[in-house]
Protein backbone atom coordinates (compact mmCIF):
# COMPACT_ATOMS: atom_id res chain seq x y z
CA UNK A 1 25.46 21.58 -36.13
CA UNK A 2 27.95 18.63 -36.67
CA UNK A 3 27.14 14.99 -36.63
CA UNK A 4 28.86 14.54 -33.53
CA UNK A 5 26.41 16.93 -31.64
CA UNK A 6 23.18 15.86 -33.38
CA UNK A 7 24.04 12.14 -32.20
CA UNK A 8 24.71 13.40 -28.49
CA UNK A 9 21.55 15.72 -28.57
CA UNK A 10 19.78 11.98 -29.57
CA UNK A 11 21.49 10.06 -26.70
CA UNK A 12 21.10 12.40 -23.97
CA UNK A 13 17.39 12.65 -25.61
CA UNK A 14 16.89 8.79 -25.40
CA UNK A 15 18.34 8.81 -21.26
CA UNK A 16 15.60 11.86 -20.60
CA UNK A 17 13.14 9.82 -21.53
CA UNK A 18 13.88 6.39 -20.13
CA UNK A 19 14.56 8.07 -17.01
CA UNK A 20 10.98 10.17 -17.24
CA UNK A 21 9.40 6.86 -18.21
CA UNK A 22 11.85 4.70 -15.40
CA UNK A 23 10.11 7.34 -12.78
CA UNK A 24 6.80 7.25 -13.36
CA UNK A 25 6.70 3.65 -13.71
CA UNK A 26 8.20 3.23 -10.05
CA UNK A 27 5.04 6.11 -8.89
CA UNK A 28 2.62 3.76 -10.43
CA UNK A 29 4.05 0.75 -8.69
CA UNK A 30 4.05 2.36 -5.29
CA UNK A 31 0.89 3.81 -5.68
CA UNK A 32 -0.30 0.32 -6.05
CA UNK A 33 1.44 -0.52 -2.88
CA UNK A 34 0.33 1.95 -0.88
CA UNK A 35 -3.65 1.28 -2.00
CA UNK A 36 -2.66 -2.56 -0.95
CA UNK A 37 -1.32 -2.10 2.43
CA UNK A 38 -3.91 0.80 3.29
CA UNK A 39 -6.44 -2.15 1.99
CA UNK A 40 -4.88 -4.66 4.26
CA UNK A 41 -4.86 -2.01 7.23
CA UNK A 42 -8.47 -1.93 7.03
CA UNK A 43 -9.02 -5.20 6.81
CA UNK A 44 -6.76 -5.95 10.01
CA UNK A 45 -9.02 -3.23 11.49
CA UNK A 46 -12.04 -4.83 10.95
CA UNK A 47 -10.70 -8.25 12.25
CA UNK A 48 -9.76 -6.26 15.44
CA UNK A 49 -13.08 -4.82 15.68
CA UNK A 50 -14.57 -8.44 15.49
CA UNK A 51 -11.78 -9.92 18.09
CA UNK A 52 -13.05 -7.49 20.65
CA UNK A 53 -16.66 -8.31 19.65
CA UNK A 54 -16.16 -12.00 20.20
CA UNK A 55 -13.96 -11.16 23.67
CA UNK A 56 -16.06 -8.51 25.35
CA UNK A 57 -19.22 -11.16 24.48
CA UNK A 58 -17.45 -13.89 25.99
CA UNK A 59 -16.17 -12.09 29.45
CA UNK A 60 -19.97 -11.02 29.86
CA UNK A 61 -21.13 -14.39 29.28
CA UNK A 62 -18.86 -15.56 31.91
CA UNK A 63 -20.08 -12.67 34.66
CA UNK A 64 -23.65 -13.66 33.78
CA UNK A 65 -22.76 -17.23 35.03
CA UNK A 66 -20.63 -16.23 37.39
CA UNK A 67 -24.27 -14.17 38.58
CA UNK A 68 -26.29 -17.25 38.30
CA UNK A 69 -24.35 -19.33 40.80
């Protein structure tokens, strides 16, 4: 095996490996995006849930009144 080869064998080596680690960095990364915006879906859920809370309890409040008179 010549010099020439050994180096190549090294630099194609050294690209394999920044590209494995390149990849699996970027997986990590959106795998913490994904657990932040599935976090941020539930918490606009739960916001929603309380919206209708605070709506449907106000319209029946305003029957009841609307009862009373």
């Amino acid at each position: 095996m010549s010099l020439i080869s050994l180096i190549a064998i090294i630099v194609v080596g050294y690209f394999i490996v920044s590209l494995v680690k390149d990849y699996n960095g970027r997986q990590q990364q959106d795998s913490r995006q994904l657990e932040a915006l599935q976090q941020e879906v539930a918490d606009l859920k739960q916001r929603v849930v309380t919206l209708e809370a605070i709506v449907v309890e106000r319209d029946e409040a305003l029957r009841q009144k609307f009862r009373d008179l």
